[in-house]
Protein backbone atom coordinates (compact mmCIF):
# COMPACT_ATOMS: atom_id res chain seq x y z
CA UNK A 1 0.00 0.00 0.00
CA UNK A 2 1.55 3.31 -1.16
CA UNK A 3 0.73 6.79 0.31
CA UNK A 4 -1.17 7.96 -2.53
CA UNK A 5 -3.70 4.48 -1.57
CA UNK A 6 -4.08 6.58 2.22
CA UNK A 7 -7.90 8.45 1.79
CA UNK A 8 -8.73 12.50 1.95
CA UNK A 9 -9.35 11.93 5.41
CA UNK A 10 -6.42 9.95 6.56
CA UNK A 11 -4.08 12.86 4.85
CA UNK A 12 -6.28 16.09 5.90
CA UNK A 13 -5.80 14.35 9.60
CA UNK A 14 -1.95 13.69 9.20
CA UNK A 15 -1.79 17.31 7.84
CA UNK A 16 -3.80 18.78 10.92
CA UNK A 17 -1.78 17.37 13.35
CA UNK A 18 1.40 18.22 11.99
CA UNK A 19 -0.13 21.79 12.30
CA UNK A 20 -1.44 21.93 15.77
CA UNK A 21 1.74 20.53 17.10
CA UNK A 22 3.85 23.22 14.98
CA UNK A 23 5.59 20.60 13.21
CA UNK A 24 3.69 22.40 9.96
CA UNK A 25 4.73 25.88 9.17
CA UNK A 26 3.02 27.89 6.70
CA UNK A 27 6.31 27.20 4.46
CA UNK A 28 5.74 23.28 4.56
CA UNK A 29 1.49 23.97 3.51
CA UNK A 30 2.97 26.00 0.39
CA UNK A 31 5.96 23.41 -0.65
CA UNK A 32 3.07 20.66 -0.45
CA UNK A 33 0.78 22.54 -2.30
CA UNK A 34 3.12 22.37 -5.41
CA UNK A 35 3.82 18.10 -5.36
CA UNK A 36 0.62 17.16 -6.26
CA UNK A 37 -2.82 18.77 -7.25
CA UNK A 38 -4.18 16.40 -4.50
CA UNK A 39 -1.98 18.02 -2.10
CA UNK A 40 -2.36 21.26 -3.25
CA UNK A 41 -6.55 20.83 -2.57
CA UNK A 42 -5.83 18.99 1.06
CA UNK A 43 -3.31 22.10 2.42
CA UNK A 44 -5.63 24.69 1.04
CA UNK A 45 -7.79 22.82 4.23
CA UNK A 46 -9.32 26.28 6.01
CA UNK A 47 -8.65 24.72 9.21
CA UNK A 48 -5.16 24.18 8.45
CA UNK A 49 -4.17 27.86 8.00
CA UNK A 50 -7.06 28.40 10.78
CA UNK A 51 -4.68 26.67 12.84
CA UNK A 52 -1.46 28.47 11.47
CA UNK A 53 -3.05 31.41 11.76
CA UNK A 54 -3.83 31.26 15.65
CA UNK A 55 -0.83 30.08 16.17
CA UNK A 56 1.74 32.38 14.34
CA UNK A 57 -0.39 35.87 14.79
CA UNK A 58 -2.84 35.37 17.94
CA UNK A 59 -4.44 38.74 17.82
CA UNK A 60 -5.60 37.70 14.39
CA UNK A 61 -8.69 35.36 13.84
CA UNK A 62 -9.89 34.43 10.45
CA UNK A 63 -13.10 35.97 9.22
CA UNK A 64 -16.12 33.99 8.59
CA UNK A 65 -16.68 33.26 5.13
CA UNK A 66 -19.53 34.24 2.87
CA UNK A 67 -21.96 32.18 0.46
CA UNK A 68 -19.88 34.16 -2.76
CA UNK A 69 -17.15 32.33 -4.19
CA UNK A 70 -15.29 35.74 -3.93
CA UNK A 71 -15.98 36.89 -0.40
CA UNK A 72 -14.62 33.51 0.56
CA UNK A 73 -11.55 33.42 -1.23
CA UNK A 74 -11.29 37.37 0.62
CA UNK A 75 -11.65 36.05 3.90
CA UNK A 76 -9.91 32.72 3.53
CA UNK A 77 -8.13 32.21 6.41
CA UNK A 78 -4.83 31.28 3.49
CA UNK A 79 -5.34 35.15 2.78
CA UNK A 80 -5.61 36.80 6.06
CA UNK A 81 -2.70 34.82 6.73
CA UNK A 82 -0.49 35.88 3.52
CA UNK A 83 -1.94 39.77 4.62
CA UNK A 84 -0.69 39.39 7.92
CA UNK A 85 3.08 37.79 6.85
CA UNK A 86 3.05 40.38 4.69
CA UNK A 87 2.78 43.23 7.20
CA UNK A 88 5.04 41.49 9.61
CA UNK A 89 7.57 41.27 6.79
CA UNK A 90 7.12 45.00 6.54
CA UNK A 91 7.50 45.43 10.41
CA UNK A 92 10.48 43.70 10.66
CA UNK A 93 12.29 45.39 7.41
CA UNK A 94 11.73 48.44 9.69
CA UNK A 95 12.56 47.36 12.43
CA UNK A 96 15.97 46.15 10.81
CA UNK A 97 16.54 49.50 9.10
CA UNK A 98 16.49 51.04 12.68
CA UNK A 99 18.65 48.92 14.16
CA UNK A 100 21.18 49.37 11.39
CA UNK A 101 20.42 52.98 11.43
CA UNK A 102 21.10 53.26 14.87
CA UNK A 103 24.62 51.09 14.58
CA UNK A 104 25.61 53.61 12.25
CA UNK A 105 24.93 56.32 14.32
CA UNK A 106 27.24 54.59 17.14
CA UNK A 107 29.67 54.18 14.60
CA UNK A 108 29.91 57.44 13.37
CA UNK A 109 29.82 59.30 16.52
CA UNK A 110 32.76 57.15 17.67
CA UNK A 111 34.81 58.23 14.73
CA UNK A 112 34.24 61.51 15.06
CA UNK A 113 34.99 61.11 18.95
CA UNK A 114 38.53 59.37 17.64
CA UNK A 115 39.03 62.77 15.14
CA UNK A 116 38.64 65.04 18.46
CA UNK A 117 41.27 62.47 20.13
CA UNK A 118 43.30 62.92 16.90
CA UNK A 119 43.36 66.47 17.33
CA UNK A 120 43.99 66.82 20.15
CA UNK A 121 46.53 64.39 20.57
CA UNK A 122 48.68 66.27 17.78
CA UNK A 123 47.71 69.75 19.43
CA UNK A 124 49.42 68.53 22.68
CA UNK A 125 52.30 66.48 21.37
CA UNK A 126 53.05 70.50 19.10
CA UNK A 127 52.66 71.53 22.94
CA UNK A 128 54.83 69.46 24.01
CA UNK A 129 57.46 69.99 21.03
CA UNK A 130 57.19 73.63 21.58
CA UNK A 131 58.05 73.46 25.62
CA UNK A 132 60.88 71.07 25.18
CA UNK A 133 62.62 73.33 22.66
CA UNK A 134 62.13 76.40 25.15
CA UNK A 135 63.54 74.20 27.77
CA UNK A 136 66.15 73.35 25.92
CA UNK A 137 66.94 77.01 24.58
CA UNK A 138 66.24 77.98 28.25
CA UNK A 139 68.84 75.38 29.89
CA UNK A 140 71.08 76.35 26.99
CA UNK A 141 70.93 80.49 28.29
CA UNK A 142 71.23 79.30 32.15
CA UNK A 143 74.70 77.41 30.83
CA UNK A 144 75.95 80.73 29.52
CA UNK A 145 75.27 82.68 32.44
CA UNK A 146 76.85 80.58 34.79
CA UNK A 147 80.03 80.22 32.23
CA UNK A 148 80.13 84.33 32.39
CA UNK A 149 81.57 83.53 36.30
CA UNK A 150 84.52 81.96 35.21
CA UNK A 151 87.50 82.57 32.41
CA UNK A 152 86.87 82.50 28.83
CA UNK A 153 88.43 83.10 25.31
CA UNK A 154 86.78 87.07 24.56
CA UNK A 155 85.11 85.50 21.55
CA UNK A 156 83.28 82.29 23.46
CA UNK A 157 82.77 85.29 26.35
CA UNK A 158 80.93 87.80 23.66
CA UNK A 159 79.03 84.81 22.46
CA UNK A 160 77.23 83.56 26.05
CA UNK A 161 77.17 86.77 26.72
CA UNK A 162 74.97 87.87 23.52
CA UNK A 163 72.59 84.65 24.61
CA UNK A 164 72.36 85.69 27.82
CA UNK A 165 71.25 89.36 26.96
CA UNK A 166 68.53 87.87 24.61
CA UNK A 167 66.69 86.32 27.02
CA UNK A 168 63.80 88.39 28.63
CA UNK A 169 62.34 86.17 31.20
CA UNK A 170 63.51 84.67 34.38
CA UNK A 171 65.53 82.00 33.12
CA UNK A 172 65.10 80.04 36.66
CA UNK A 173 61.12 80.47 37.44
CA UNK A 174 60.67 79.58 33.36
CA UNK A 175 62.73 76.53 33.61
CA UNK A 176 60.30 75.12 36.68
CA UNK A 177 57.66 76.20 34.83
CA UNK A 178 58.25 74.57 31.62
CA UNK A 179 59.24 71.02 33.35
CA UNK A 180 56.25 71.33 35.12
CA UNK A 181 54.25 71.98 31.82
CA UNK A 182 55.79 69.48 29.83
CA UNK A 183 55.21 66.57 32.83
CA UNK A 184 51.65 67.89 32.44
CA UNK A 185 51.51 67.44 28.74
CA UNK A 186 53.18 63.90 29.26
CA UNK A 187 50.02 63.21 31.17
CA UNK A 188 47.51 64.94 28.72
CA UNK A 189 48.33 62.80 26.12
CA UNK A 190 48.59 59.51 28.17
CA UNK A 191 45.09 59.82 28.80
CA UNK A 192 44.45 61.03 25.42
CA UNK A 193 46.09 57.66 24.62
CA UNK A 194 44.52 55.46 27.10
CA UNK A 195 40.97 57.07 25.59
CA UNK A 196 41.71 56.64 21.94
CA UNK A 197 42.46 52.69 22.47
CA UNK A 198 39.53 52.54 24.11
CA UNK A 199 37.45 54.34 21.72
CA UNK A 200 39.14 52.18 18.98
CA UNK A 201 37.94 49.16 20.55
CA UNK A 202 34.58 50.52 20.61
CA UNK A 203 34.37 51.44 17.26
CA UNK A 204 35.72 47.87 16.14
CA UNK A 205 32.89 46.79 18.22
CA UNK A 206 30.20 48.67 16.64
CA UNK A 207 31.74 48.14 12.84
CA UNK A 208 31.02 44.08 13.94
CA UNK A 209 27.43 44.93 15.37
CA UNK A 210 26.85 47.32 11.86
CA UNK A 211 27.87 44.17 9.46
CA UNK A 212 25.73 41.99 12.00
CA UNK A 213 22.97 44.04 11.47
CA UNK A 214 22.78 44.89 7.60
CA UNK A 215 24.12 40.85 6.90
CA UNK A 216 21.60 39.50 4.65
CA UNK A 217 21.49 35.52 3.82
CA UNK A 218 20.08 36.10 0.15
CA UNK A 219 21.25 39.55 -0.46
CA UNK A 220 25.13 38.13 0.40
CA UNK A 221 24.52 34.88 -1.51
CA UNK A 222 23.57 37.27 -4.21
CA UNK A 223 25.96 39.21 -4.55
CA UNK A 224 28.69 36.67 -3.84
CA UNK A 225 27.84 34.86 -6.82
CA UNK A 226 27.54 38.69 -8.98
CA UNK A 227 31.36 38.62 -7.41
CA UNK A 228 32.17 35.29 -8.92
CA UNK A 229 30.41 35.65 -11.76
CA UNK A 230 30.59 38.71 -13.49
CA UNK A 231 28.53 37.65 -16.14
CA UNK A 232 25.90 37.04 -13.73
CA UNK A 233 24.56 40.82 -13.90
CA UNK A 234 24.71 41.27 -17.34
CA UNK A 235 22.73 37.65 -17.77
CA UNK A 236 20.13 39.26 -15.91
CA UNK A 237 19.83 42.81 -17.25
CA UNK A 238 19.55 40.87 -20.91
């Protein structure tokens, strides 16, 4: 005895309970409904995508039917069901366009957080450039003076002397300053440092959640094979 030998009733049963116990999805009703024209009449079954219908969207009931051949195929439950997939498919495309909309907003307020870092890490290390060059110029003058105390060729003498004379601060209270300033700057961009790796690691994060999000089975598929096949586009323009 084959299966096509089992009755109407023995199959619309089989194809009930496979329903009610979710083992049936609305995906399995449609693949069936193309083997056979048999098949195609038994999962067209009103209770069937009754069943699906209470099952995947429970706010939803079907609507009775009419006597008109058209009101019913309206209301069938096969129909409310394909309107209701339909707007959930809609839902969810939105739903997934905010999500990646909002990933890209993470990512590019990070990366404009690392430009600020960037900035400012290259304003302080021209800081920092800038004190250590005083300081040095500064350490070079104090040398001079203190070489103006003791016996020198007149020519070296005019020299330190010259360097000394062109100096208009206090070459002491400058030199504490400037050590202090450049220990500060040391600091600065530490933390600018520390903040940027951190920030980086963020931003590799969100780049992964942002790929997560927009990753597509059938649109990658797609255009993997449009990669491998360059012909494949132009086939289907034609």
């Amino acid at each position: 005895m084959s299966a096509s030998d089992l009755p109407d009733e023995l199959w619309a049963r089989v194809l009930e309970l496979g329903a009610a116990s979710s083992a049936l999805g609305f995906r399995d009703l449609c693949a069936l409904a193309i083997a056979c024209r048999r098949l195609r009449r038994l999962s067209l079954h009103r209770s069937l995508w009754s069943a699906l219908l209470s099952r995947d969207f429970p706010s939803q009931s079907p609507q009775p039917s009419t006597s008109s051949s058209s009101s019913s195929s309206q209301h069938h439950p096969k129909s409310v069901y394909k309107t209701k997939f339909e707007r959930h498919k809609v839902r969810m495309a939105e739903a997934r366009r905010r999500v990646v909309f909002e990933a890209e907003g993470r990512v590019l307020a990070c990366r404009r957080r690392l430009a600020q870092l960037e900035e400012s890490l290259q304003a302080e290390g021209e800081k920092l450039k800038a004190s250590a060059q005083e300081l040095e110029n500064l350490e070079r003058v104090r040398r001079a003076s203190v070489a103006l105390n003791v016996w020198q060729p007149q020519v070296v003498r005019g020299r330190q002397k010259e360097l000394v004379q062109q100096c208009t601060v206090p070459v002491d209270s400058r030199l504490s300053d400037l050590k202090m300033e450049l220990k500060v700057c040391k600091q600065q961009i530490a933390t600018y440092k520390n903040i940027y790796n951190k920030e980086k690691e963020k931003l590799n994060e969100y780049e992964e959640a942002l790929e997560r999000a927009m990753y597509h089975p059938l649109q990658s598929s797609h255009k993997s094979s449009i990669v491998n096949d360059p012909q494949a586009k132009r086939k289907k323009l034609k």
